[in-house]
N, C-alpha and C. Protein backbone atom coordinates (compact mmCIF):
# COMPACT_ATOMS: atom_id res chain seq x y z
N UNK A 1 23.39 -29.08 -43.61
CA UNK A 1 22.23 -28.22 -43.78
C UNK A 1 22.34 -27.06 -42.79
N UNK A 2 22.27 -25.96 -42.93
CA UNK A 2 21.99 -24.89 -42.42
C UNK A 2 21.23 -24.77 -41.68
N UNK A 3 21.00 -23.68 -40.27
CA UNK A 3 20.39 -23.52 -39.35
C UNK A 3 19.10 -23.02 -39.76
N UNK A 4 18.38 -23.42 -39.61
CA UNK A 4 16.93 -22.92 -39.98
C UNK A 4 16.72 -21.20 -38.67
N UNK A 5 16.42 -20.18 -39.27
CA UNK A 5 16.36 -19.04 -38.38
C UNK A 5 14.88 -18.39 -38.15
N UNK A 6 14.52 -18.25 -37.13
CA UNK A 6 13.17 -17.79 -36.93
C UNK A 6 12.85 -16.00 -37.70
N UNK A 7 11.58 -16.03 -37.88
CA UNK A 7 11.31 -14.39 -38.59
C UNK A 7 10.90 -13.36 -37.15
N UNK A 8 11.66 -12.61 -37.11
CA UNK A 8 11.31 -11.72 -35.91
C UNK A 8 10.44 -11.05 -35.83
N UNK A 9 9.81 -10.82 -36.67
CA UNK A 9 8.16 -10.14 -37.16
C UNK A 9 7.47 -11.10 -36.82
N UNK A 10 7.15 -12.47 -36.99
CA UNK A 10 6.09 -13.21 -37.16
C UNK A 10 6.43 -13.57 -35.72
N UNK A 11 7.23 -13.59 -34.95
CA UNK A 11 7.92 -14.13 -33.27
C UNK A 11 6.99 -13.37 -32.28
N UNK A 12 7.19 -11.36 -32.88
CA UNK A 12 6.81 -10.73 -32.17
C UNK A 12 5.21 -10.67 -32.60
N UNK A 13 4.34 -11.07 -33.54
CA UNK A 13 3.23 -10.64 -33.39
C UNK A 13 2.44 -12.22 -33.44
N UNK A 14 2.81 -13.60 -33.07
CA UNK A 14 1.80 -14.64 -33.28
C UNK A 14 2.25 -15.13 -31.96
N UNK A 15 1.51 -16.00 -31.37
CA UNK A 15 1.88 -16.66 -29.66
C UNK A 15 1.60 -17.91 -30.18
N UNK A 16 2.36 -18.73 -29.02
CA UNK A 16 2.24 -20.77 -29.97
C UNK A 16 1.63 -21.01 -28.49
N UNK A 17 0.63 -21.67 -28.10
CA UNK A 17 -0.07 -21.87 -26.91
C UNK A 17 0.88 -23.07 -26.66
N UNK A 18 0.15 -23.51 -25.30
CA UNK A 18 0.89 -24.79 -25.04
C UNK A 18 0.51 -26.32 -26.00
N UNK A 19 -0.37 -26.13 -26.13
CA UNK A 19 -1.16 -27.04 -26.52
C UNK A 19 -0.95 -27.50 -28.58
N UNK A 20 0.11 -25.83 -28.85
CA UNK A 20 0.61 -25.68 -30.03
C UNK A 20 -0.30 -25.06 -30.93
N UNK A 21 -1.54 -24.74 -30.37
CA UNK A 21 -2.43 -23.03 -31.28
C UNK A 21 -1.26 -22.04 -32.26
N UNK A 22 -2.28 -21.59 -32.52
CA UNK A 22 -1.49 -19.89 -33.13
C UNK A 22 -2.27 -19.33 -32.54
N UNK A 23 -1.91 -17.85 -31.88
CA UNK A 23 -2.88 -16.58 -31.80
C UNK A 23 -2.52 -15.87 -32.54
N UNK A 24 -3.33 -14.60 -32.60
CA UNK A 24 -2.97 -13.26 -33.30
C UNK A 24 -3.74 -12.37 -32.59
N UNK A 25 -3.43 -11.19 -32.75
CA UNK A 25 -3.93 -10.09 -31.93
C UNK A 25 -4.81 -9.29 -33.48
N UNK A 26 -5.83 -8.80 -32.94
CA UNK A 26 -6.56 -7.85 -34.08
C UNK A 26 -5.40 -6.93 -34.46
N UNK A 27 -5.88 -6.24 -35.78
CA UNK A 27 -4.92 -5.15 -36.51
C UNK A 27 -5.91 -3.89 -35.64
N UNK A 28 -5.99 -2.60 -36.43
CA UNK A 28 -6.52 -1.05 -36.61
C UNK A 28 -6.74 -1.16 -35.21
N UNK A 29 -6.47 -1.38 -34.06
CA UNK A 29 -6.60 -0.54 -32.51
C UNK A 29 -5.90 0.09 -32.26
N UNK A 30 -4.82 0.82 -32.89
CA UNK A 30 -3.90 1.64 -32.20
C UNK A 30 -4.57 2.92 -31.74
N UNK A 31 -5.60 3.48 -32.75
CA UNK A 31 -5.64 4.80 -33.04
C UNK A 31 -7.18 4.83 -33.19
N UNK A 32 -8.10 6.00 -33.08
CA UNK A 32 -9.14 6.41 -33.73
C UNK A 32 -9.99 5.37 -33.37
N UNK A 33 -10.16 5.06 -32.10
CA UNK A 33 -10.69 4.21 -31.05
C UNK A 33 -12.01 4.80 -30.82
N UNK A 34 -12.38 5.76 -30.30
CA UNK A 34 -13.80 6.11 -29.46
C UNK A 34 -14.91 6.18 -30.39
N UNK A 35 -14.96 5.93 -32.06
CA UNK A 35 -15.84 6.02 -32.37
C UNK A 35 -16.10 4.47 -33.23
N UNK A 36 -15.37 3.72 -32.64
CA UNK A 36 -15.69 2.36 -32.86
C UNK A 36 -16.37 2.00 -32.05
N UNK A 37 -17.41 0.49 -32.34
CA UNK A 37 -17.99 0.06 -31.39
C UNK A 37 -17.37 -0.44 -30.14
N UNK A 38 -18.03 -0.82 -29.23
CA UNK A 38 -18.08 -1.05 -27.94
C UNK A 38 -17.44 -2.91 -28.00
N UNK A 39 -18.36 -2.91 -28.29
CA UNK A 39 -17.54 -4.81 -28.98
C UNK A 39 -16.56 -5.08 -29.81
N UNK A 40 -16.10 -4.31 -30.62
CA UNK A 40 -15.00 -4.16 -31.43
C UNK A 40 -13.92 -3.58 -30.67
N UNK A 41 -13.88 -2.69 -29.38
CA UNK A 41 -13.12 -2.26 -28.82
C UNK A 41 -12.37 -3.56 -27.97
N UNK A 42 -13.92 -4.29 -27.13
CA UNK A 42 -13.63 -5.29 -26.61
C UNK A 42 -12.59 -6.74 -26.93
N UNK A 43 -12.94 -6.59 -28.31
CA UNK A 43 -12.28 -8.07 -29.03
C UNK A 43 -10.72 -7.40 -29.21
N UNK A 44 -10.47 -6.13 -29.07
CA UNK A 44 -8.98 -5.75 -29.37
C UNK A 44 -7.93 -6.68 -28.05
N UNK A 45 -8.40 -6.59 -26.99
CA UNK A 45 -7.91 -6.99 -25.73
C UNK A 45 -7.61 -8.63 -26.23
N UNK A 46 -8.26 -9.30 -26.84
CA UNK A 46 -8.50 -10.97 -26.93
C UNK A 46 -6.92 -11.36 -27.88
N UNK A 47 -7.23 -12.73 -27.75
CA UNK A 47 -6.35 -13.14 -28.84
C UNK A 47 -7.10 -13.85 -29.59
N UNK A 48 -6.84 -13.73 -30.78
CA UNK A 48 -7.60 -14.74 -31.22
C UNK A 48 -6.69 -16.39 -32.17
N UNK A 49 -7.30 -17.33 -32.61
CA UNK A 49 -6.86 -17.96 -33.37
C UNK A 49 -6.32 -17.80 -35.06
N UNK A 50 -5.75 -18.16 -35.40
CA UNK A 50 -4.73 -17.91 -36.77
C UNK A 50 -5.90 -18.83 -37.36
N UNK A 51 -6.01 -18.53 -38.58
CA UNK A 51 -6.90 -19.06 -39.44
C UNK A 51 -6.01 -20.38 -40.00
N UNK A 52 -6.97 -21.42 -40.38
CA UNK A 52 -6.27 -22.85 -40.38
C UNK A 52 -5.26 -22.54 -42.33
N UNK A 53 -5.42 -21.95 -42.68
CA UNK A 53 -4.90 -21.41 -44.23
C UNK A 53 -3.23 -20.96 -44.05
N UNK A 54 -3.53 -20.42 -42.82
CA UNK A 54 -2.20 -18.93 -42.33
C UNK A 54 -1.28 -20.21 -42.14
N UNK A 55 -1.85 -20.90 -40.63
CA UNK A 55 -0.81 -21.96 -40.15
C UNK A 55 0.77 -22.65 -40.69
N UNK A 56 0.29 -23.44 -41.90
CA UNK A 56 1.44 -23.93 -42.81
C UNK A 56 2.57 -22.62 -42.55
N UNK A 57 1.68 -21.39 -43.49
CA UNK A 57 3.26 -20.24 -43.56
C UNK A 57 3.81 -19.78 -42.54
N UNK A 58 3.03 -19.81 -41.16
CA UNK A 58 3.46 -19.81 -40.10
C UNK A 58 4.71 -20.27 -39.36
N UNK A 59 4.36 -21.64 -39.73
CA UNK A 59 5.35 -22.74 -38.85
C UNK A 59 6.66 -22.60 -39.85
N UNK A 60 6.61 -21.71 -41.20
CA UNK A 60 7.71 -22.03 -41.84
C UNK A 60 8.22 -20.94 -41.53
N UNK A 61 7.65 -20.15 -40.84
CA UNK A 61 8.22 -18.66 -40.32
C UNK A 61 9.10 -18.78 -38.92
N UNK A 62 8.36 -19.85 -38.43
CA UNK A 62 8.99 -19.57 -36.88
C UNK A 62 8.74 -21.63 -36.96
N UNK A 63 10.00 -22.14 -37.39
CA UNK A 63 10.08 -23.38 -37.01
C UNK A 63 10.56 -23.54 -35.44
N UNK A 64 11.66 -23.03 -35.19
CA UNK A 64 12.18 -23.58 -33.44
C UNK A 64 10.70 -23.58 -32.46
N UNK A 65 9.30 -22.84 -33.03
CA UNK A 65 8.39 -22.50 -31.69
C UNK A 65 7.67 -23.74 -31.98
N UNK A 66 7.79 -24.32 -32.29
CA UNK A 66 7.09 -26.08 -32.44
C UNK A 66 7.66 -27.33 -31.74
């Protein structure tokens, strides 16, 4: 059987906690910032959790981070 290879897209934008979470970082903050809210600015900084749906395609994206 062949080496199973990680997706370098899904490497660079999801984090595997210790504990084995997913994060994700919000999308639209790059740009056109100051006339968003104040709390919406705030949650850009956070990580948040991967929705329990995403997970499965996840782990088939990046098996070695498990």
């Amino acid at each position: 059987m062949p080496k199973l290879k990680t997706h370098k897209g899904a490497k660079a934008r999801f984090h595997v906690t210790g504990t084995g979470k997913l994060m994700r970082r919000k999308g639209n903050s790059s740009h056109l910032r100051r006339k968003k809210p104040k709390k919406v600015r705030r949650t850009f900084a956070q990580k948040l959790p991967v929705s329990k749906t995403s997970v499965n395609n996840l782990k088939r994206l990046m098996p070695n981070s498990f």
